[in-house]
Protein backbone atom coordinates (compact mmCIF):
# COMPACT_ATOMS: atom_id res chain seq x y z
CA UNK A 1 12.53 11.98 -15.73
CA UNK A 2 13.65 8.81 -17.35
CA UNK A 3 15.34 5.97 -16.05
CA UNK A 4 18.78 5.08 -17.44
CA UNK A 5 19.14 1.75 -19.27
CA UNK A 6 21.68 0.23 -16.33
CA UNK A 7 18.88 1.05 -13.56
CA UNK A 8 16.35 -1.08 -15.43
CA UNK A 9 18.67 -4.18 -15.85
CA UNK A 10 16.89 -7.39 -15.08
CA UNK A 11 18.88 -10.51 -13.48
CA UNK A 12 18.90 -12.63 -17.04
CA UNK A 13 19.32 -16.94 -16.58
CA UNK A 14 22.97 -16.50 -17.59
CA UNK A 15 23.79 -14.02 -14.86
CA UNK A 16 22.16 -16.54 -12.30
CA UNK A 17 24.28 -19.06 -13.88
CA UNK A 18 27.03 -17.45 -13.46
CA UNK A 19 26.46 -16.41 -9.69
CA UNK A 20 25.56 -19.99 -8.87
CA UNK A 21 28.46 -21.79 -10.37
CA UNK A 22 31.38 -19.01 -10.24
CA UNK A 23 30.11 -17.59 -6.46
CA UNK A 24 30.15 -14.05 -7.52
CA UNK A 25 28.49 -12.02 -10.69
CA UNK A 26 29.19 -8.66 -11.68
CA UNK A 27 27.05 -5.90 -12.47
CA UNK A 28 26.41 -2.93 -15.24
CA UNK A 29 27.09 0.71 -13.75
CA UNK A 30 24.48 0.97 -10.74
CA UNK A 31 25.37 4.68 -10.00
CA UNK A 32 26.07 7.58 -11.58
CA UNK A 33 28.86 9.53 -11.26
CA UNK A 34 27.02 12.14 -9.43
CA UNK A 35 26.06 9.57 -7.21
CA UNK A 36 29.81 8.73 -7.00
CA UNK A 37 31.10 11.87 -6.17
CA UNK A 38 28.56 12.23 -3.16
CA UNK A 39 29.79 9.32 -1.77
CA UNK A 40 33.54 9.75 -2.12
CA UNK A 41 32.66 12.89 0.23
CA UNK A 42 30.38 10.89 2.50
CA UNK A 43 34.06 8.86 3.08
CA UNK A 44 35.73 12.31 3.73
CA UNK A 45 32.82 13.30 6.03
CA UNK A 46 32.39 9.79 8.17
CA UNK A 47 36.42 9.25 8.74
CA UNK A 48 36.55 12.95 10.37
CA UNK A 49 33.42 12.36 12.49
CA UNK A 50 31.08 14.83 10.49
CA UNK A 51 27.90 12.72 10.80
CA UNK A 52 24.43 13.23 9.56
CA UNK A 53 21.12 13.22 12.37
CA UNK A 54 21.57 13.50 16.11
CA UNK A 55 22.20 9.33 16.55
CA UNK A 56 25.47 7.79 17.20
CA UNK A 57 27.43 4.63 15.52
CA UNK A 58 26.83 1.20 16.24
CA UNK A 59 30.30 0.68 17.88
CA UNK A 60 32.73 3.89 19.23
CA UNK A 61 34.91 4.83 15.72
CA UNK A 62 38.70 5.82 15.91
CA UNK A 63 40.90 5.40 13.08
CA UNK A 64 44.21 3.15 13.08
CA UNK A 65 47.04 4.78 14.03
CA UNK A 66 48.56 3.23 11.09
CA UNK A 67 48.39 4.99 7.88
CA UNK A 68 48.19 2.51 5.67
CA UNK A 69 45.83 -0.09 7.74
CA UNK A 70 42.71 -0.55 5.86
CA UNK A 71 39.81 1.38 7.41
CA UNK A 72 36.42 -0.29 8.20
CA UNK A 73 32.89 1.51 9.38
CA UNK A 74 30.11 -0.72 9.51
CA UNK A 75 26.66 0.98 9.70
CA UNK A 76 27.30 3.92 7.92
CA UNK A 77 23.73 4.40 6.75
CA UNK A 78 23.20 5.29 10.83
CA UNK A 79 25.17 8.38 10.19
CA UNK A 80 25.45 9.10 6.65
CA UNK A 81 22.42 10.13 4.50
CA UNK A 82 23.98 8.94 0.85
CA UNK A 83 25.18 6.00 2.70
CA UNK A 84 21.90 4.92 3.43
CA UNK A 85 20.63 6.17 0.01
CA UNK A 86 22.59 3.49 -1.97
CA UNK A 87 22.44 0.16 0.89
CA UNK A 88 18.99 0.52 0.59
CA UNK A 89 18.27 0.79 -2.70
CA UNK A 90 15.31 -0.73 -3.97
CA UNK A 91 17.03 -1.81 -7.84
CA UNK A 92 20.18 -3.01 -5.57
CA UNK A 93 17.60 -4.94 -3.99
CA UNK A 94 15.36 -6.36 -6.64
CA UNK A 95 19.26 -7.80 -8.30
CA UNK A 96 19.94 -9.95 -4.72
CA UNK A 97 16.19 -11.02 -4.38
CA UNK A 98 16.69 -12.55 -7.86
CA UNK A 99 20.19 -13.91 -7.81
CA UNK A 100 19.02 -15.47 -4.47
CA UNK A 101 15.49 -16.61 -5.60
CA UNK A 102 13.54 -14.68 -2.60
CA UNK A 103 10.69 -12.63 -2.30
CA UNK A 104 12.56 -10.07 -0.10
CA UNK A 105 15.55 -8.41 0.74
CA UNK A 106 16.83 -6.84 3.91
CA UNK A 107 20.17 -4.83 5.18
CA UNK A 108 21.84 -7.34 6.98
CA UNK A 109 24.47 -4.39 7.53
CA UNK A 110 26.92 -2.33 5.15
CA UNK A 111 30.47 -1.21 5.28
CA UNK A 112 32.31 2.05 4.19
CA UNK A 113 35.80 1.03 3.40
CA UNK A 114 39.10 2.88 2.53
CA UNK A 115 42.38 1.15 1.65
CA UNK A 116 45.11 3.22 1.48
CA UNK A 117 47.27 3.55 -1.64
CA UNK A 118 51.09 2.73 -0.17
CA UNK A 119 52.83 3.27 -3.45
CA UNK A 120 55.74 1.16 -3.20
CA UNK A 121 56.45 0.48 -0.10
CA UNK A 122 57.91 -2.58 0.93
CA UNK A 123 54.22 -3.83 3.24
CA UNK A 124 51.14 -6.03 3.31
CA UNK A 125 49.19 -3.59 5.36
CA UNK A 126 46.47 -3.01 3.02
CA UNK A 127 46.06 -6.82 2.65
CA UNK A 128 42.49 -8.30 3.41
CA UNK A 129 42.63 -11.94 4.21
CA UNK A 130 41.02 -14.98 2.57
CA UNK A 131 37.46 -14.85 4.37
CA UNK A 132 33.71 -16.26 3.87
CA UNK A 133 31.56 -13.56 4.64
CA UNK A 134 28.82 -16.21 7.04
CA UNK A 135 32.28 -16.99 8.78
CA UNK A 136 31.42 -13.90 10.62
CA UNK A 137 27.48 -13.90 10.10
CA UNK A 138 27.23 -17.53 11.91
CA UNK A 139 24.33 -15.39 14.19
CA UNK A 140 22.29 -15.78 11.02
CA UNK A 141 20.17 -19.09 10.37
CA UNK A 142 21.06 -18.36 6.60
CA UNK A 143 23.58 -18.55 4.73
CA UNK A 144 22.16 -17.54 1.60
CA UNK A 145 23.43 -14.44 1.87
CA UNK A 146 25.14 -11.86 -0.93
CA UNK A 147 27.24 -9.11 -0.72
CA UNK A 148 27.29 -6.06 -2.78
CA UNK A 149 31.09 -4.36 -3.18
CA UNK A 150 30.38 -1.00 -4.78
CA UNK A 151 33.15 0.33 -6.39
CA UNK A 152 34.00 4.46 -6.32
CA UNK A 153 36.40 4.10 -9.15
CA UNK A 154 37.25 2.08 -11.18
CA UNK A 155 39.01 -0.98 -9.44
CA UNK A 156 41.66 -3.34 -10.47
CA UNK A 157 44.85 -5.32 -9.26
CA UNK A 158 46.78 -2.42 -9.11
CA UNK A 159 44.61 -0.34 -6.49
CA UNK A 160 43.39 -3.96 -4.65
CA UNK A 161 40.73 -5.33 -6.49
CA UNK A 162 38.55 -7.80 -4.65
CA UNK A 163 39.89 -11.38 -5.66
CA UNK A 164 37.54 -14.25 -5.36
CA UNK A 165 38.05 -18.21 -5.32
CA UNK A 166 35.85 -19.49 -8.23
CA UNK A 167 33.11 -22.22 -7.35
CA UNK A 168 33.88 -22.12 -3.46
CA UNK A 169 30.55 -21.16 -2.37
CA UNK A 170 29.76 -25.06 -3.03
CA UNK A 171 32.55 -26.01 -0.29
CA UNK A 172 29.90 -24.85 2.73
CA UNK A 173 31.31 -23.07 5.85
CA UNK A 174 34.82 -23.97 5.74
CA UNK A 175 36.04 -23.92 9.26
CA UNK A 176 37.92 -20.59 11.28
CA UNK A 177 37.09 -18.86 7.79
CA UNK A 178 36.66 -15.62 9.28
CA UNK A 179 40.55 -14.80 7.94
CA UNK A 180 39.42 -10.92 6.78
CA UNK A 181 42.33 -9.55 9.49
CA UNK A 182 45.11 -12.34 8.70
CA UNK A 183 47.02 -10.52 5.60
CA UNK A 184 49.25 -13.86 4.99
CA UNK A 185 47.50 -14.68 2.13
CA UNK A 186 49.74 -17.65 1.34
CA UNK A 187 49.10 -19.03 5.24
CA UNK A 188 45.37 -18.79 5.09
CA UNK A 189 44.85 -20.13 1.50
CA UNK A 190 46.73 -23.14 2.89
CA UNK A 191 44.87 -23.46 5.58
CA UNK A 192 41.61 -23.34 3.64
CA UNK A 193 42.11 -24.91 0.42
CA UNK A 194 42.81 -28.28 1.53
CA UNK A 195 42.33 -30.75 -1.57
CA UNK A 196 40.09 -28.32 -3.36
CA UNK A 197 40.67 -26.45 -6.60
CA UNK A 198 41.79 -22.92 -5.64
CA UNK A 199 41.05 -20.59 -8.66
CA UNK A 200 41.98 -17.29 -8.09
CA UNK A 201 39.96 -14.40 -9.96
CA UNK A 202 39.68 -10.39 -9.76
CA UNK A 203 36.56 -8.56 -9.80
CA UNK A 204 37.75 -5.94 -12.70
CA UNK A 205 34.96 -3.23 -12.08
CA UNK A 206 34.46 0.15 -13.45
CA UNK A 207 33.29 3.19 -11.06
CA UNK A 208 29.76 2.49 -9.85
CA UNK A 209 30.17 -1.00 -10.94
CA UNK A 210 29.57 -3.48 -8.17
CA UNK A 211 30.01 -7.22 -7.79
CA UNK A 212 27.53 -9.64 -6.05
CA UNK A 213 29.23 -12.62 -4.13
CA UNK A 214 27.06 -15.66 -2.09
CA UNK A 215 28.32 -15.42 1.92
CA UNK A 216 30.20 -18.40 1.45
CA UNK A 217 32.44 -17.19 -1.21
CA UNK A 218 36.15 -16.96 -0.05
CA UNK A 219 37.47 -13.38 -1.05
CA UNK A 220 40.15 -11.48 -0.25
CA UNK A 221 42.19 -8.60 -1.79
CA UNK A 222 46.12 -7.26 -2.20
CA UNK A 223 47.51 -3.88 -1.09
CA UNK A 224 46.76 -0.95 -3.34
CA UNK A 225 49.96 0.14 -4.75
CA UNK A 226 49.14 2.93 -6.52
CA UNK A 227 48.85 6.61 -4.56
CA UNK A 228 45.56 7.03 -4.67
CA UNK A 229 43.36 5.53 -1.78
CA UNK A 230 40.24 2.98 -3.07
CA UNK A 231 37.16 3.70 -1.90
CA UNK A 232 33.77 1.45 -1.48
CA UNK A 233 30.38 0.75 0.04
CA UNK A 234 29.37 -2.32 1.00
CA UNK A 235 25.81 -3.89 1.40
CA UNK A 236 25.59 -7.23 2.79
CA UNK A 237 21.70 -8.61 2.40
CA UNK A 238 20.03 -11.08 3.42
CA UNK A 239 16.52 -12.64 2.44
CA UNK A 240 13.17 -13.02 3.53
CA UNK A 241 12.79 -15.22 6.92
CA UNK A 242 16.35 -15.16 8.16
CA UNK A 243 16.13 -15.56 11.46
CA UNK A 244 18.66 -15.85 14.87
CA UNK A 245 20.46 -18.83 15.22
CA UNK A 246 21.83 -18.91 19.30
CA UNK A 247 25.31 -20.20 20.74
CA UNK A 248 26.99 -20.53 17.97
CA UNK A 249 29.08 -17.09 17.41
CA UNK A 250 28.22 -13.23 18.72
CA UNK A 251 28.01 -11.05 16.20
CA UNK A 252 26.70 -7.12 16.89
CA UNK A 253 23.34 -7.78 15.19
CA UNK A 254 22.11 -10.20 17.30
CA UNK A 255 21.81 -6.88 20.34
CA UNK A 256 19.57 -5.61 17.85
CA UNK A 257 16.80 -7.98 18.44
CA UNK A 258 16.48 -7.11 22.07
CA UNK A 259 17.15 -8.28 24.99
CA UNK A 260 16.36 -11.85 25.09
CA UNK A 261 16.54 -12.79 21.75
CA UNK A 262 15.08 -16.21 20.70
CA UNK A 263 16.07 -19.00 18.34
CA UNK A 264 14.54 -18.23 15.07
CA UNK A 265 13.21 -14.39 15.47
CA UNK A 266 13.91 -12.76 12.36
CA UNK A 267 16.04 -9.94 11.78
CA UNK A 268 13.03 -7.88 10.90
CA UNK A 269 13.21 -4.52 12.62
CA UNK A 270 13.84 -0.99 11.51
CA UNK A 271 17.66 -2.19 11.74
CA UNK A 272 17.04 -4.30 9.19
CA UNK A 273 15.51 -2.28 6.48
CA UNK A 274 13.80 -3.52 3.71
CA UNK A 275 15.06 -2.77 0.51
CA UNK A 276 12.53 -4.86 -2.01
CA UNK A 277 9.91 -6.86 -1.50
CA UNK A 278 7.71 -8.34 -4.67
């Protein structure tokens, strides 16, 4: 069976470039649209609790009594077989390892997520807040981190396409940037822009499409306004030798690691799975 062209892509100099100076890169079609459709049903199956295996979810799951909240799942490759099929993919993997110049990447965790199309209503419900991913990951002695935002259709400002803030992966962790719940997008780019250069820019992708942002890229995204809901799967990696950094913030992960964690461990168990390694 032969490989399509998009699955052999290789990270060129110019894509680097671009990730390193712009804080997010985007990539050719990683999955087919048979690959698509199975996981537009894994959504259907995981929001009404029909869950592959005999294990359970990281955290208890109940969906917002609001209709139009944004839904979150993180984990889903726990209980979802195509889930895991695409957050641990091994070409996924071999793109991080060599946007972030490491010899290996791991599942730090992933994400299903479903915004809701609204139409025109008159809310901000659907609104994700400015945010830097390691604002929540502060757990992790790394913040060389990327996230992969795998789109299940193709994705623009009308249905609440990711926007990111070109070149603000240089700014470091910005203070109380963990903003992903705060949909006053005008309050928190205020409170995070400061006298920086705040360059808005959407990640335009096609289904299957995905785009690659460092963890300390501020992103965010509008309400969909269209009547169709927007569906995604999320891989956030991490590489080689990240390891537990104590006292700072809690984050779920860290009860991974045991017990009595120590500073430094690695998050290098089978919750952490590898996805390449040269």
């Amino acid at each position: 069976m032969s490989i399509p062209a998009e699955r052999q892509y290789k990270i060129t100099p110019q894509d680097k470039e671009i990730f390193e100076r712009d804080g997010y890169w985007i990539s050719p079609k990683l999955i087919d649209d048979d690959q698509i459709e199975r996981l537009r049903r894994a959504h259907d199956r995981i929001w009404s609790g029909d869950w592959d295996g005999d294990g359970e979810p990281m955290n208890y799951f109940r969906l917002h009594p609001n209709p139009d909240a944004i839904r979150k799942f993180d984990n889903g490759w726990w209980i979802n077989d195509e889930v895991r099929t695409v957050v641990t993919d091994p070409f996924i993997g071999e793109l991080a390892a060599d946007l972030l110049d490491t010899n290996e990447i791991r599942l730090w965790h992933d994400q299903v997520i479903y915004k809701p199309g609204v139409g025109d209503k008159p809310t901000r419900d659907g609104n994700v807040g400015w945010h830097q991913d390691y604002g929540y990951w502060q757990s992790s002695d790394n913040s060389n981190m990327v996230t992969v935002w795998i789109a299940l259709q193709d994705t623009d400002i009308s249905n609440g396409a990711m926007m990111t803030i070109l070149g603000s992966n240089h700014w470091g962790l910005v203070p109380e940037s963990d903003g992903f719940f705060n949909q006053n997008m005008e309050e928190l780019k205020e409170k995070y822009a400061g006298d920086r250069e705040w360059i808005e820019e959407p990640c335009i992708l096609k289904a299957g499409q995905a785009s690659f942002h460092h963890g300390l890229t501020f992103h965010g995204s509008g309400v969909n306004r269209t009547n169709e809901p927007r569906l995604s799967v999320v891989a956030h990696l991490m590489p080689q030798g990240t390891g537990y950094r104590p006292r700072v913030q809690r984050h779920e992960n860290v009860r991974l690691l045991g017990p009595r964690p120590v500073k430094g461990q690695p998050f290098a168990n089978e919750y952490f799975p590898v996805l390449y390694k040269r």
